[in-house]
C-alpha atoms as a PDB file:
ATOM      1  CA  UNK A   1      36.653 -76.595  25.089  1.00  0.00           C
ATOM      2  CA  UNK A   2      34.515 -76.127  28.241  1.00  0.00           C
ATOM      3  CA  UNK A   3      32.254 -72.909  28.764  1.00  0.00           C
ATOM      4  CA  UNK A   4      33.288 -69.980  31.008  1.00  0.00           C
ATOM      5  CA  UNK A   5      30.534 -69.154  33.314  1.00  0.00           C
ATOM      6  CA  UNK A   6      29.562 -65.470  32.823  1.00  0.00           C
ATOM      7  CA  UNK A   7      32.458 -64.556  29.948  1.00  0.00           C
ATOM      8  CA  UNK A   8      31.599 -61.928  27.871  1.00  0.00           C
ATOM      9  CA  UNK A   9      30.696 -62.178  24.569  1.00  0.00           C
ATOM     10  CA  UNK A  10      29.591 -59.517  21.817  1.00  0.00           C
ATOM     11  CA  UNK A  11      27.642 -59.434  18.854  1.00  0.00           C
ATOM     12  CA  UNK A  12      29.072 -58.554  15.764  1.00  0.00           C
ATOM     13  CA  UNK A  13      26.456 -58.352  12.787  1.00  0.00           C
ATOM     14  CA  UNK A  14      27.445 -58.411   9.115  1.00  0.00           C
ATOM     15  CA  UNK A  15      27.192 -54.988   6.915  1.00  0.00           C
ATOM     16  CA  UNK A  16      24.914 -56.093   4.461  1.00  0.00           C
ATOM     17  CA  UNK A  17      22.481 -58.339   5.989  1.00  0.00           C
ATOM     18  CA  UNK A  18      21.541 -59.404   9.008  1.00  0.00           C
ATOM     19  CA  UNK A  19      23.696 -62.870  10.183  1.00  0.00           C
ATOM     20  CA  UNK A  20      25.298 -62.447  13.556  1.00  0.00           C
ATOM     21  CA  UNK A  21      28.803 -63.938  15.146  1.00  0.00           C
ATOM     22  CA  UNK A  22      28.853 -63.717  19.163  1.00  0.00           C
ATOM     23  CA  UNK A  23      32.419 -64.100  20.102  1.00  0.00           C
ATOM     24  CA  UNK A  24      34.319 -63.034  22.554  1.00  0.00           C
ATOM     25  CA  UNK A  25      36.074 -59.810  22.860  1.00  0.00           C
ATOM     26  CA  UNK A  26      39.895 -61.283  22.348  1.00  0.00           C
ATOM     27  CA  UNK A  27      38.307 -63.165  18.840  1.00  0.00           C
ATOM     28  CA  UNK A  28      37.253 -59.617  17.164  1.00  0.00           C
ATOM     29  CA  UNK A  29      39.676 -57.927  15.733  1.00  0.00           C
ATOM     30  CA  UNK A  30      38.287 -54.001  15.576  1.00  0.00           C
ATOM     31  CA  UNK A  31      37.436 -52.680  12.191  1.00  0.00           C
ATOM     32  CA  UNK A  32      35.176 -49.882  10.732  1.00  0.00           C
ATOM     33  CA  UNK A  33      32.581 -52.901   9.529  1.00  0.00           C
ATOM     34  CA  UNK A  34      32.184 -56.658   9.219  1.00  0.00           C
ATOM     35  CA  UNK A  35      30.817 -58.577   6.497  1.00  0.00           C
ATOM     36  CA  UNK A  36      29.847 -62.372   6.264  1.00  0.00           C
ATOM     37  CA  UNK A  37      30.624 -62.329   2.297  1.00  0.00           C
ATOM     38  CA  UNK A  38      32.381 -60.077   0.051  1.00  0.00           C
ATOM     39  CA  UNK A  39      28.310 -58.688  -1.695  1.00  0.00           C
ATOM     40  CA  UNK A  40      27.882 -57.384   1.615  1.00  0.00           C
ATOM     41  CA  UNK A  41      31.481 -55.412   1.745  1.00  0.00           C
ATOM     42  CA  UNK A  42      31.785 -51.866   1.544  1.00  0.00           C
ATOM     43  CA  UNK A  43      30.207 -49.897  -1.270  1.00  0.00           C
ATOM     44  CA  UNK A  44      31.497 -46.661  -0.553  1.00  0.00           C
ATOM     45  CA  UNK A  45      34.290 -44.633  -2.465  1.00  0.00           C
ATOM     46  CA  UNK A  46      37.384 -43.643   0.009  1.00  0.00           C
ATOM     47  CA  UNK A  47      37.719 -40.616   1.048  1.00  0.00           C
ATOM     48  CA  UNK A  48      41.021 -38.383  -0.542  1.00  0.00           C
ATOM     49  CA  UNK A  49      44.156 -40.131   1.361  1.00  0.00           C
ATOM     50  CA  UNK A  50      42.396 -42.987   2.985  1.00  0.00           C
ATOM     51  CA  UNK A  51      43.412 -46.375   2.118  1.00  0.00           C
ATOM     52  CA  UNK A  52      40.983 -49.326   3.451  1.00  0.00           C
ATOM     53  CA  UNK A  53      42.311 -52.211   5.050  1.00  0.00           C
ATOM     54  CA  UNK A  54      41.114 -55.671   4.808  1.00  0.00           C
ATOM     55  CA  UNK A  55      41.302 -57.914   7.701  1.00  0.00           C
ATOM     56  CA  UNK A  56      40.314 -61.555   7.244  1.00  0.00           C
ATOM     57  CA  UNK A  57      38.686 -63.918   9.738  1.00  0.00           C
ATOM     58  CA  UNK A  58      38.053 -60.125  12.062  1.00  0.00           C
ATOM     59  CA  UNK A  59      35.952 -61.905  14.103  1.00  0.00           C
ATOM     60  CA  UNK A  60      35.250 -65.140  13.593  1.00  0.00           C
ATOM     61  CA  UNK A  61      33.911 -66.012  10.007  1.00  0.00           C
ATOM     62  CA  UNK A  62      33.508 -62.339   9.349  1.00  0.00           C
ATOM     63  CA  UNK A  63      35.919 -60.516   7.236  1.00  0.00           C
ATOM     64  CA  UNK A  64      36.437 -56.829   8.474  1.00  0.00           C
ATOM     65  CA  UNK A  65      37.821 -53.632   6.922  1.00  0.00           C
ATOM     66  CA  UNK A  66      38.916 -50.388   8.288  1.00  0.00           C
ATOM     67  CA  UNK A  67      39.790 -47.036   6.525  1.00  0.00           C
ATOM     68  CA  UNK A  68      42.539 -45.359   7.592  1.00  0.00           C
ATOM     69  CA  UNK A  69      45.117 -42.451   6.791  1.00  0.00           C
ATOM     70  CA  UNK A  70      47.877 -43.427   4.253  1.00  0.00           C
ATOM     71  CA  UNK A  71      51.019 -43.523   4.593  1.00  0.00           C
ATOM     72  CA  UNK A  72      53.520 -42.101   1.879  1.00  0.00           C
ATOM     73  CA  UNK A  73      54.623 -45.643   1.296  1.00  0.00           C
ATOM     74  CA  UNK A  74      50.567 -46.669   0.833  1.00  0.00           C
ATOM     75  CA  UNK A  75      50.297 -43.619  -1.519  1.00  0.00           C
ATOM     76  CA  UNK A  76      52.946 -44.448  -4.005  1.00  0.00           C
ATOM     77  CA  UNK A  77      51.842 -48.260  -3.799  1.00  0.00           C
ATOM     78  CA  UNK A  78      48.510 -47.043  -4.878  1.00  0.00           C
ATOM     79  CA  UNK A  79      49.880 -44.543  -7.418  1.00  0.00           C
ATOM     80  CA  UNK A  80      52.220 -47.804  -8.647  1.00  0.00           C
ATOM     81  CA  UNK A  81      49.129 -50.028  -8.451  1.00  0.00           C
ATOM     82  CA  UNK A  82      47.382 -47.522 -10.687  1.00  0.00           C
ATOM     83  CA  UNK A  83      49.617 -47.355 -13.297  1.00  0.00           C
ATOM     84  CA  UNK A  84      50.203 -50.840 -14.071  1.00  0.00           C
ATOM     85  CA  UNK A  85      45.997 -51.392 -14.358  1.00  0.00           C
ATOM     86  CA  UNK A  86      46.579 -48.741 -17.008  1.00  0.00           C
ATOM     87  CA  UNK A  87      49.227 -50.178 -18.632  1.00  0.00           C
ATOM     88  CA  UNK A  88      47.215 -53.639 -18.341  1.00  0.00           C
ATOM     89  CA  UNK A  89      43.633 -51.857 -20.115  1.00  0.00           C
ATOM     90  CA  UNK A  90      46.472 -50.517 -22.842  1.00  0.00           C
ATOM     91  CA  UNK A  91      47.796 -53.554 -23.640  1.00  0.00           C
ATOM     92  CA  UNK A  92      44.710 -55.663 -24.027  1.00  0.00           C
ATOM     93  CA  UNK A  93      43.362 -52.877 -26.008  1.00  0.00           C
ATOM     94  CA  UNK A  94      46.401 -53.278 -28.706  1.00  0.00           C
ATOM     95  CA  UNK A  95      46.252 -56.990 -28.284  1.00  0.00           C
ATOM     96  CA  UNK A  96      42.658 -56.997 -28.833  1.00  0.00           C
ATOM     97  CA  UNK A  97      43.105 -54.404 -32.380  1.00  0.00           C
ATOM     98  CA  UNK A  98      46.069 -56.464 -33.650  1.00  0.00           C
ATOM     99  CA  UNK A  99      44.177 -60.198 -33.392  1.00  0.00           C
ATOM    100  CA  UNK A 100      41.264 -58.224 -35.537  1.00  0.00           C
ATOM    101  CA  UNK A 101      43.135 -57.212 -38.212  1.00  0.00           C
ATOM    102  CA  UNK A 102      45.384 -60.161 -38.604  1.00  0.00           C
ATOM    103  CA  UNK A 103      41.551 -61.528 -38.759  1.00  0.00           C
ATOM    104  CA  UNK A 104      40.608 -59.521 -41.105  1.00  0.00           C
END
């Protein structure tokens, strides 16, 4: 691939520390943040009604995320999602109490 005389590039820099990806504009994807690893992703709790996004490769090596308003379709994945971690801890929990007492 040859250069482009005078094409614009920008600078993305990673969330969490400070390694840098100059790409051109077309190449980033627009996100709320980019990270170079997931340590550096987003700490934060969501706000009420926000789902975040996760967009891989958002510009170049940099993964990217993005926060945004959920749908009624996000909502009941998440409620869906939700219950079957529960049902998951449960059942591990009872797994865990029946292999001690046959154990025992």
């Amino acid at each position: 691939m040859g250069k482009r005389k005078g094409a614009v590039k920008v600078t993305v820099q990673c969330h969490g520390c400070d390694k840098t990806q100059t790409l051109r504009p077309s190449k980033i994807e627009r996100c709320d943040a980019y990270a170079c690893t997931w340590e550096h992703g987003p700490r934060e709790e969501l706000a009420p009604g926000l789902v975040r996004e996760i967009v891989y490769n958002a510009a170049g090596g940099f993964w990217g995320w993005r926060d945004v308003l959920a749908t009624e379709e996000d909502a009941q994945a998440v409620r869906r999602a939700r219950e079957i971690a529960v049902l998951g801890v449960a059942e591990s929990v009872v797994h865990d109490a029946a292999r001690r007492m046959a154990s025992d």
